[in-house]
Protein backbone atom coordinates (compact mmCIF):
# COMPACT_ATOMS: atom_id res chain seq x y z
CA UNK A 1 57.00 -21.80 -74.21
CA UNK A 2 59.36 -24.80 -73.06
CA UNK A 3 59.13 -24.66 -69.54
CA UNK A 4 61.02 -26.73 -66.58
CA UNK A 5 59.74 -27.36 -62.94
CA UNK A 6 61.51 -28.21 -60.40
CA UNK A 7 59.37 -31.11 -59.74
CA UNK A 8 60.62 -33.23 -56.78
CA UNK A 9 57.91 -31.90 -53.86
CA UNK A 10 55.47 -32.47 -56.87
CA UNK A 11 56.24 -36.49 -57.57
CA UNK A 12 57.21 -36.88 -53.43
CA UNK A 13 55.56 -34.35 -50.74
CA UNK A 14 52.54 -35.18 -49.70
CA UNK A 15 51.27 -31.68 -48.48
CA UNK A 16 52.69 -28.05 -48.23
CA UNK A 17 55.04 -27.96 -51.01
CA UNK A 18 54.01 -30.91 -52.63
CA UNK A 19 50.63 -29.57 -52.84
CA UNK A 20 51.25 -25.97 -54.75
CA UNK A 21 54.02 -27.75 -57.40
CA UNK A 22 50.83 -30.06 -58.00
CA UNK A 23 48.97 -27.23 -58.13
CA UNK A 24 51.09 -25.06 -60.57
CA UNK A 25 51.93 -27.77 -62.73
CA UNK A 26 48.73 -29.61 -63.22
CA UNK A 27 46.70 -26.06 -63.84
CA UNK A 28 49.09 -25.02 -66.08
CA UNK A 29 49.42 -27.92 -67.91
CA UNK A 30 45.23 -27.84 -68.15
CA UNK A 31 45.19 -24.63 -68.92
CA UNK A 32 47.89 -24.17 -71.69
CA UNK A 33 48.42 -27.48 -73.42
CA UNK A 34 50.06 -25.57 -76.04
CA UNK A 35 53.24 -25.24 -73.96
CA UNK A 36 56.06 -27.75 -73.37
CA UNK A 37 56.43 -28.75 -69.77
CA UNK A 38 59.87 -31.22 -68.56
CA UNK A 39 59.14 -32.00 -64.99
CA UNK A 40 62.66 -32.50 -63.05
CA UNK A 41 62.93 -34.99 -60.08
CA UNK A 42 65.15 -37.40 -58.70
CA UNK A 43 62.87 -39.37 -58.56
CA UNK A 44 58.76 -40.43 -58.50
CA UNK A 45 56.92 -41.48 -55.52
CA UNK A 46 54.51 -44.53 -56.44
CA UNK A 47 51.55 -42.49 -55.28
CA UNK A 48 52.32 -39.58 -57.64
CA UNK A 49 54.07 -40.86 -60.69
CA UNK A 50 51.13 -41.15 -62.67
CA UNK A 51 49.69 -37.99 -61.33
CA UNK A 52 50.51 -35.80 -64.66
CA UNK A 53 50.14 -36.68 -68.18
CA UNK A 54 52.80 -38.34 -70.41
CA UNK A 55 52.92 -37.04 -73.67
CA UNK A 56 55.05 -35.33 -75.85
CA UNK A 57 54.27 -31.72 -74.40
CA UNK A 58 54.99 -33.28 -71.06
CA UNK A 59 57.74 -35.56 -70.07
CA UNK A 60 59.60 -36.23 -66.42
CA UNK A 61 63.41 -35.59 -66.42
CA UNK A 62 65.03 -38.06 -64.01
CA UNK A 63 68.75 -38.35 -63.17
CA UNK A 64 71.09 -40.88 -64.70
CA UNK A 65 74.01 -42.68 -64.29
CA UNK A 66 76.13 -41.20 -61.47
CA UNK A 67 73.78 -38.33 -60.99
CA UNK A 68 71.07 -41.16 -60.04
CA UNK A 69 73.68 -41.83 -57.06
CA UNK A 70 73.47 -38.37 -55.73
CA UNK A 71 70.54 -36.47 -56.61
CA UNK A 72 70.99 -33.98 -54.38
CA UNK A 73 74.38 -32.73 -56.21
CA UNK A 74 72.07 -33.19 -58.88
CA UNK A 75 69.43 -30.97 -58.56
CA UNK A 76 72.05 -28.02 -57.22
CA UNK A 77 74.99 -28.65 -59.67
CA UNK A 78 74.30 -30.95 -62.55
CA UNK A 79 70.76 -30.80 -63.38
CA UNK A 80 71.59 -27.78 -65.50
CA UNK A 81 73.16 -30.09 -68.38
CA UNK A 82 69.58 -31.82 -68.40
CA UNK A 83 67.68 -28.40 -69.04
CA UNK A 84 69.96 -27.60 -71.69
CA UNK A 85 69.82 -31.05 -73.39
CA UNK A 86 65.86 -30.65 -72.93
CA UNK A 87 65.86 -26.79 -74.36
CA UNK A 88 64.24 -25.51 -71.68
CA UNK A 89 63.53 -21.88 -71.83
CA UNK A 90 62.36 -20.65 -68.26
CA UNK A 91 63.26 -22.65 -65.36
CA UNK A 92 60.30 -22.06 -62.16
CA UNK A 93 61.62 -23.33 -58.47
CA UNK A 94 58.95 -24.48 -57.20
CA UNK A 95 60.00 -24.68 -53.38
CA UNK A 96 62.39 -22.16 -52.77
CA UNK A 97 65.45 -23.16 -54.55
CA UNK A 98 67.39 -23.29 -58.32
CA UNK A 99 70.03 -24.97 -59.95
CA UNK A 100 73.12 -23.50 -60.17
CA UNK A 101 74.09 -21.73 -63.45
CA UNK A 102 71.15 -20.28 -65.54
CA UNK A 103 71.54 -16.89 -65.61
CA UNK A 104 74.98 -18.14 -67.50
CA UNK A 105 73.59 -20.82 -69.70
CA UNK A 106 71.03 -17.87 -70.82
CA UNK A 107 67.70 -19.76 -69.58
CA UNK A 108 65.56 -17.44 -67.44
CA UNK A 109 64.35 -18.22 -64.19
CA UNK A 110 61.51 -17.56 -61.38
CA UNK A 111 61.42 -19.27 -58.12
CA UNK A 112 58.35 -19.41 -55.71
CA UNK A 113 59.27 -18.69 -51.85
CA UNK A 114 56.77 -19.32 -49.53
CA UNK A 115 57.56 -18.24 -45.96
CA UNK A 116 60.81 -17.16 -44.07
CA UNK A 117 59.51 -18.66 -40.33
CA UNK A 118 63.07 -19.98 -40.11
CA UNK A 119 64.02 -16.41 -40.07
CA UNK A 120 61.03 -14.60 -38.20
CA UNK A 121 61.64 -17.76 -35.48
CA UNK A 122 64.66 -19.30 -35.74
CA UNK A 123 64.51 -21.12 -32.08
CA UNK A 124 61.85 -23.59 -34.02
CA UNK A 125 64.78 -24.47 -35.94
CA UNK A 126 68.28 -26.17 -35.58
CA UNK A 127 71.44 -23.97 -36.50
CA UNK A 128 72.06 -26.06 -39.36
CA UNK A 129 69.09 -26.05 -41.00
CA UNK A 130 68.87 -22.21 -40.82
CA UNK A 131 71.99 -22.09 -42.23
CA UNK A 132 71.23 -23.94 -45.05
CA UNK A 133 67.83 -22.52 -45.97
CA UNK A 134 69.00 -19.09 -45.46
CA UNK A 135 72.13 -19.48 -48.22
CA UNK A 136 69.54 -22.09 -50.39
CA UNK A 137 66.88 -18.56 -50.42
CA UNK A 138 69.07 -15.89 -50.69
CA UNK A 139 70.96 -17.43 -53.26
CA UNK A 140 67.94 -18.11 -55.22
CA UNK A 141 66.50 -14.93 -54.85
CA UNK A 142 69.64 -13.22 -56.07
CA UNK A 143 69.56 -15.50 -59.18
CA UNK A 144 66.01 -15.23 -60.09
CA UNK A 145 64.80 -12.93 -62.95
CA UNK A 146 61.47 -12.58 -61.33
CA UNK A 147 60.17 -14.39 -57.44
CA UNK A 148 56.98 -15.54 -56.78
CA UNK A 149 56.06 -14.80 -53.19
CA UNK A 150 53.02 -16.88 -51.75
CA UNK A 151 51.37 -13.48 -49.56
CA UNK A 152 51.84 -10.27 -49.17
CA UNK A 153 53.20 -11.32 -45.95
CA UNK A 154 56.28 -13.23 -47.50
CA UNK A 155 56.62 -10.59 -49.82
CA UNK A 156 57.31 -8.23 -47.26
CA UNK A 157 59.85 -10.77 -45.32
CA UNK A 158 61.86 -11.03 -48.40
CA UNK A 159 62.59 -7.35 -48.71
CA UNK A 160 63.11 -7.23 -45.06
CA UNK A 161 65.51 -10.41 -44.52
CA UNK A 162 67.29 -10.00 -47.98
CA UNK A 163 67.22 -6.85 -49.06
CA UNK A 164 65.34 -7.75 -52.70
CA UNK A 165 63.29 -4.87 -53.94
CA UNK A 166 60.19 -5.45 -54.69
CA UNK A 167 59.63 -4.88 -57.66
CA UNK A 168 61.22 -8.01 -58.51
CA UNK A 169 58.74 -9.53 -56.58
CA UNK A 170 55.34 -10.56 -57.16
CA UNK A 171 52.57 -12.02 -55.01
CA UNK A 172 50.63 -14.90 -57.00
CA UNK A 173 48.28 -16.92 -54.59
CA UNK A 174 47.94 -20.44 -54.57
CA UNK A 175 44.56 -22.50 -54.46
CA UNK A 176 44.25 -25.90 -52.15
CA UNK A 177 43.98 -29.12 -53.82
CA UNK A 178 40.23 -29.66 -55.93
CA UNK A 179 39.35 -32.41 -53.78
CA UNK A 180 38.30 -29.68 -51.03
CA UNK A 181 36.08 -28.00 -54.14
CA UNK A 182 33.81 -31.24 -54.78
CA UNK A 183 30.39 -31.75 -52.64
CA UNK A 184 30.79 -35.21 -51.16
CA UNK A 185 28.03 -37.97 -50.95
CA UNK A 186 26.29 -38.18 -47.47
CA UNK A 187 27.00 -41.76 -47.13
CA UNK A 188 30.87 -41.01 -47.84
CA UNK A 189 30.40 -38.20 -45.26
CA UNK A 190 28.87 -40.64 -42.41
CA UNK A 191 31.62 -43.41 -43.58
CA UNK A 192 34.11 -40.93 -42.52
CA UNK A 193 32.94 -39.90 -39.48
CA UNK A 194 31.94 -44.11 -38.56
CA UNK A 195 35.86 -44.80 -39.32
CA UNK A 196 37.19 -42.06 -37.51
CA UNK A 197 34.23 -41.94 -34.44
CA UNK A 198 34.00 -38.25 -34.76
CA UNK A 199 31.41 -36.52 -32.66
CA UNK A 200 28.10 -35.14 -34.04
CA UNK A 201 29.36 -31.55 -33.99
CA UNK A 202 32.73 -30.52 -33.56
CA UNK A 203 35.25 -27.93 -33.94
CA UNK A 204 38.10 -28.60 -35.98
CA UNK A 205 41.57 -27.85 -36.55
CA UNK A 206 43.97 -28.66 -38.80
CA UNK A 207 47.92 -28.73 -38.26
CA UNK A 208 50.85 -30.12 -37.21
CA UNK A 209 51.29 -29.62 -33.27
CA UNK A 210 53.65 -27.30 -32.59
CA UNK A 211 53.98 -24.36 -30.38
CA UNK A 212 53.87 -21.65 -33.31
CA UNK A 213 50.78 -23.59 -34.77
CA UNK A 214 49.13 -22.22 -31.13
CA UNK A 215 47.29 -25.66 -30.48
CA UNK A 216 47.33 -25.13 -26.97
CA UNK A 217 45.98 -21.57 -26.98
CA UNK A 218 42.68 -22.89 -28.90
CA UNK A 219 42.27 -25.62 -26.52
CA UNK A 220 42.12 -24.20 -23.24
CA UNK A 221 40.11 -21.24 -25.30
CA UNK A 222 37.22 -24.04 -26.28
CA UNK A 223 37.05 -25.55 -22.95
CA UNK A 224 36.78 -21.87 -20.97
CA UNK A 225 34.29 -21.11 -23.79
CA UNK A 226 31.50 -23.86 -22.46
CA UNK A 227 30.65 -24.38 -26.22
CA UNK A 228 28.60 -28.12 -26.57
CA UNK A 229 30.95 -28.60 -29.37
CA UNK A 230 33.80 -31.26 -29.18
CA UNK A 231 37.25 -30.62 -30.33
CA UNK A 232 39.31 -32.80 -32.63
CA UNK A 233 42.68 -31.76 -34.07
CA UNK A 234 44.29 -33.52 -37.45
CA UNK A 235 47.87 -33.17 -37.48
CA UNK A 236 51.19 -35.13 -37.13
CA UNK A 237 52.41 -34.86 -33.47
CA UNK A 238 55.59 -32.84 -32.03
CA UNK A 239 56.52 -33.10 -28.33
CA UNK A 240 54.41 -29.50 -28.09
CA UNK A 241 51.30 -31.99 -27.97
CA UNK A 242 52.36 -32.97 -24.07
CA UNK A 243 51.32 -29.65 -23.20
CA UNK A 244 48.01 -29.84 -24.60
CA UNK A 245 47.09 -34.25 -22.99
CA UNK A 246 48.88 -32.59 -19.90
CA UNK A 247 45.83 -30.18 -19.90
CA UNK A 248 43.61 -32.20 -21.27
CA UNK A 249 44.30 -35.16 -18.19
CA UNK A 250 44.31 -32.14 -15.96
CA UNK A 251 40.84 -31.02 -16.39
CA UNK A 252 39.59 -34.36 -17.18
CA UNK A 253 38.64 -33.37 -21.11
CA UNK A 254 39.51 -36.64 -22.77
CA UNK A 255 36.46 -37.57 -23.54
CA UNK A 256 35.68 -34.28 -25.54
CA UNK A 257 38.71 -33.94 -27.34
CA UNK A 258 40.38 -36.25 -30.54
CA UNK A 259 43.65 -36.52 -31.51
CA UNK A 260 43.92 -37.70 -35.59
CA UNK A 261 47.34 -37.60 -36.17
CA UNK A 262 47.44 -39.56 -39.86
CA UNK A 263 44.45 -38.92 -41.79
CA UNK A 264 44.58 -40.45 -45.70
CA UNK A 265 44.45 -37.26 -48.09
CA UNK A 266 41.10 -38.74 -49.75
CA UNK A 267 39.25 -38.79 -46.28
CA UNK A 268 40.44 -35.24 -45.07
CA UNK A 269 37.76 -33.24 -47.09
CA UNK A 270 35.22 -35.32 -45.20
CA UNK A 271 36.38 -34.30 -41.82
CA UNK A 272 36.20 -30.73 -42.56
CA UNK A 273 32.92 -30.78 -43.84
CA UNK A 274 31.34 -32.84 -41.17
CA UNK A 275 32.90 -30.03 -38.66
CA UNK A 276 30.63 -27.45 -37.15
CA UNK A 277 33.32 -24.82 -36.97
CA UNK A 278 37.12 -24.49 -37.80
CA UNK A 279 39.70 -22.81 -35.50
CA UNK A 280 43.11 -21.78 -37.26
CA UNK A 281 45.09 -20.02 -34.57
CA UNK A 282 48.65 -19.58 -35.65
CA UNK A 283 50.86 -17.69 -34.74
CA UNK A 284 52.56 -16.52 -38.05
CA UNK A 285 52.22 -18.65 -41.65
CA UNK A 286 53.51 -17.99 -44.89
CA UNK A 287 49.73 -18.28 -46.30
CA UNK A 288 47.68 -20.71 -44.49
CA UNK A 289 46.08 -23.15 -46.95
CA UNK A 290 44.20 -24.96 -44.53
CA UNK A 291 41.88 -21.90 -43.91
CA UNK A 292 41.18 -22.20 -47.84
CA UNK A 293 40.51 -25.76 -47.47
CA UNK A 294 37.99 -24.52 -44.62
CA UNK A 295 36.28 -22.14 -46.90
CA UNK A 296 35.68 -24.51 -49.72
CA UNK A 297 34.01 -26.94 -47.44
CA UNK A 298 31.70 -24.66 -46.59
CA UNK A 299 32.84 -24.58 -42.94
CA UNK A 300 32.86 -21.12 -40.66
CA UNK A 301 36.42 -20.56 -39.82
CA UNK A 302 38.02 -18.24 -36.81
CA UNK A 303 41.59 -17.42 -37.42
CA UNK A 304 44.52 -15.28 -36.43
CA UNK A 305 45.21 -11.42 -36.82
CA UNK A 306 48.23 -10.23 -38.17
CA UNK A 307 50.40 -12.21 -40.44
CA UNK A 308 48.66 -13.56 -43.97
CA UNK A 309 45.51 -14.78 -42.42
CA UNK A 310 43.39 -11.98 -43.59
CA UNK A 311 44.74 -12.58 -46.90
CA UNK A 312 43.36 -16.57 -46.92
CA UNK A 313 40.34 -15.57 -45.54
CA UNK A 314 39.87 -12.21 -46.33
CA UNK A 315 35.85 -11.13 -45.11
CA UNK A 316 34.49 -14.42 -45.00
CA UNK A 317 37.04 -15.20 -41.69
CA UNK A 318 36.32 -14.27 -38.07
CA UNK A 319 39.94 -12.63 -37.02
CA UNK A 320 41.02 -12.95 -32.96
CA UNK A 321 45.02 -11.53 -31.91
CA UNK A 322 47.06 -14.87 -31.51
CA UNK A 323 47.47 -14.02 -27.89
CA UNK A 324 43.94 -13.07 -26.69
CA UNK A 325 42.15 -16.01 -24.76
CA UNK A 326 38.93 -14.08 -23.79
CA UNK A 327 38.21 -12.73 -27.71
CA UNK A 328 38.56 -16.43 -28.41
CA UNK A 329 36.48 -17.92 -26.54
CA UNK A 330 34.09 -15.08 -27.48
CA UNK A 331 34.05 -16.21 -31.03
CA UNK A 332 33.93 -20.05 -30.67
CA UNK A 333 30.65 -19.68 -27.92
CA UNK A 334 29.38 -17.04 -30.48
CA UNK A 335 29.73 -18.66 -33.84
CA UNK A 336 29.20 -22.34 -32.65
CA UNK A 337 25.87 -21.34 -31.34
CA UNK A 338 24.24 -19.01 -33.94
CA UNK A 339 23.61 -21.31 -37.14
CA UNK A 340 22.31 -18.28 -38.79
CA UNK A 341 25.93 -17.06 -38.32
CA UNK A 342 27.47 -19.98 -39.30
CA UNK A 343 25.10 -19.79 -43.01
CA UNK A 344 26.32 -16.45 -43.52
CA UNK A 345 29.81 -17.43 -42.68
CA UNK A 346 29.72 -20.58 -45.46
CA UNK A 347 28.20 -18.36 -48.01
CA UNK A 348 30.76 -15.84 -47.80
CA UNK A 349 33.25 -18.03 -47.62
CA UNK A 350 32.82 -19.64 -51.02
CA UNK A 351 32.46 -16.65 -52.82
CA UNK A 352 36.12 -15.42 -51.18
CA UNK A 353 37.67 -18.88 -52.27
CA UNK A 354 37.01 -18.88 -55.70
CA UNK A 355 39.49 -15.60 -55.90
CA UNK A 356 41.90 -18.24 -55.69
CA UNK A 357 41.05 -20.63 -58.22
CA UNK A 358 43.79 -21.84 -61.41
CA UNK A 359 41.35 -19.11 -63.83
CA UNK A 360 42.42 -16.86 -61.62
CA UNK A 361 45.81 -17.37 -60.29
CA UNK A 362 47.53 -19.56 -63.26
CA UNK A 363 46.28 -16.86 -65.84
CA UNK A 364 48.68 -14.28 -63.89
CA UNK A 365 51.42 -16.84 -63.31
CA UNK A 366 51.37 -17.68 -67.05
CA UNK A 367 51.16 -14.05 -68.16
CA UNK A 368 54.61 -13.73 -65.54
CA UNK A 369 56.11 -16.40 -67.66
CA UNK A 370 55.71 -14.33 -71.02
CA UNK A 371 56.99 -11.04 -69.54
CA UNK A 372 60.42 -12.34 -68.03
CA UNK A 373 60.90 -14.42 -71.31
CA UNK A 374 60.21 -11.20 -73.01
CA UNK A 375 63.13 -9.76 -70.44
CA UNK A 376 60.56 -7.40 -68.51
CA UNK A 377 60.35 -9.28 -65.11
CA UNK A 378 59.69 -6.28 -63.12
CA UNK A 379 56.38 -6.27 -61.12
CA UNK A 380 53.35 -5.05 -62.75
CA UNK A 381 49.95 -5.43 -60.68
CA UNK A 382 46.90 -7.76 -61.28
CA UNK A 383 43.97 -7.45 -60.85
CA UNK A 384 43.16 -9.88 -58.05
């Protein structure tokens, strides 16, 4: 197969997106190095351009000339001449999106979406932006031979929002990055936690601050839970995070809880598996890979009902409704204090994460590929 990527989260995100095109493209390129991959960007971030193999089964596609000057007419309008010039055969968007023109220039096409929260809460975004995202899916969804949804949950929003049937959809997970799959050195560990001054047990969660992410809920739910554990929260900072030092100044908690709000990618594996227990309260997610990254540092994790959660954590996760304060604090005094618990919780846990890993989900992903090149896109289960 000659295959394209849509490769610009890959060579410039640093999480989310950037994380599964890594992901996809580096397992598949390990996994089937018979295959000929062009990676498509407008351009490489320092910290990622020598993140995939150049050689001639792989090779990045950048744009030139006037294109260079707008790569974001590129990528919509005029990246199509590129994939032509480069034979591609089967075009994959990555993050939601394709190029213009495919289905006419004869190359088939899958695209991955991964959540439709601008949809299920469109207050969290401006009127623009929803504007724009909802023409950029749709539009891509249309187009597509075959879509790659993230969860059964954004499976279901697609059919819902746009009216795709679902057989044209299929739900291939995602793993988190390897770096949360390697056992660390104690001295690294106690590095990590000098640098950082993290308490000796703590419970952890991981996320940007913002009102869906339900930061606030989990914090007054540790403090009425009278666990000894401390709290510290790794995530970049929205004004939502007033309400939670507003509460915190309140009832005098500063000493007990941490704010990280940058945290260098290498380190972050550390801090989850120095953590006693992790908290992932949300709201609503298109997957939740931080409750993966949970799992494969052997840390217990409490998370949400409803949504995907149960599908990221399936039996190894503790589940609490979003909205129930006294089931919470249940589970955090519970858990935090019953290390026989917490062993159980770790060994399930790792046996549950390992459904996810590139033997598992790049095999079905690849086998995808075949079929739609083949001209039978239509969805066809796995067994997961």
């Amino acid at each position: 197969m000659r295959i394209g990527y849509d490769a610009k989260r890959a060579f410039n995100n640093t999480s989310g997106l950037g994380n599964y095109s890594r992901f996809v493209i580096s397992s598949m390129i390990g996994l089937f190095p018979e295959n000929s991959y062009r990676l498509f960007t407008p351009r490489q971030n320092h910290h990622f351009r020598n993140f995939f193999p150049k050689n001639a089964g792989v090779a990045v596609i950048e744009p030139r000339g006037l294109n260079a000057r707008l790569p974001g007419f590129w990528r919509v309008f005029n990246q199509l001449s590129d994939l032509k010039r480069q034979e591609v055969e089967l075009f994959h968007g990555l993050s939601n999106e394709l190029p213009i023109g495919l289905q006419k220039a004869g190359i088939k096409s899958v695209v991955t979406i991964h959540d439709l929260i601008f949809l299920r809460f469109p207050e969290l975004y401006k009127p623009i932006d929803r504007l724009i995202y909802k023409r950029k899916f749709a539009t891509a969804c249309k187009q597509a031979d075959c879509i790659i949804a993230i969860s059964e949950q954004t499976k279901s929003d697609i059919v819902q929002y746009f009216g795709t049937e679902s057989n044209k959809i299929e739900v291939i997970y995602q793993d988190c990055d390897p770096a949360f799959q390697q056992p660390l050195a104690p001295e690294f560990l106690a590095e990590v936690k000098r640098k950082f001054a993290l308490p000796e047990k703590y419970l952890l969660c991981v996320g940007t601050l913002e009102k869906r992410k339900n930061q606030l809920h989990l914090l007054k739910a540790w403090h009425q839970s009278g666990t000894a554990l401390e709290l510290v929260f790794v995530g970049r900072t929205t004004p939502y995070a007033q309400e939670l030092h507003a509460y915190i100044a309140q009832h005098q908690l500063s000493e007990k809880v941490h704010f990280l709000p940058y945290v260098p990618f290498q380190e972050l594996p550390a801090i989850y598996r120095a953590a006693t227990l992790f908290a992932y309260p949300s709201v609503f997610e298109g997957f939740g890979i931080p409750i993966l990254e949970a799992l494969n540092c052997e840390v217990p994790v409490i998370t949400s009902t409803g949504s995907c959660f149960a599908e990221a954590g399936g039996n190894a996760a503790f589940y609490v409704a979003p909205n129930d304060l006294n089931g919470l604090q249940a589970a955090i005094a519970r858990i935090g204090a019953d290390e026989s618990l917490q062993a159980e919780m770790k060994k399930k846990g790792l046996v549950h994460a390992h459904k996810f890993r590139p033997e598992n989900t790049i095999i079905q992903l690849h086998e995808l590929y075949r079929r739609v090149l083949e001209g039978n896109s239509t969805n066809r289960p796995f067994n997961r």
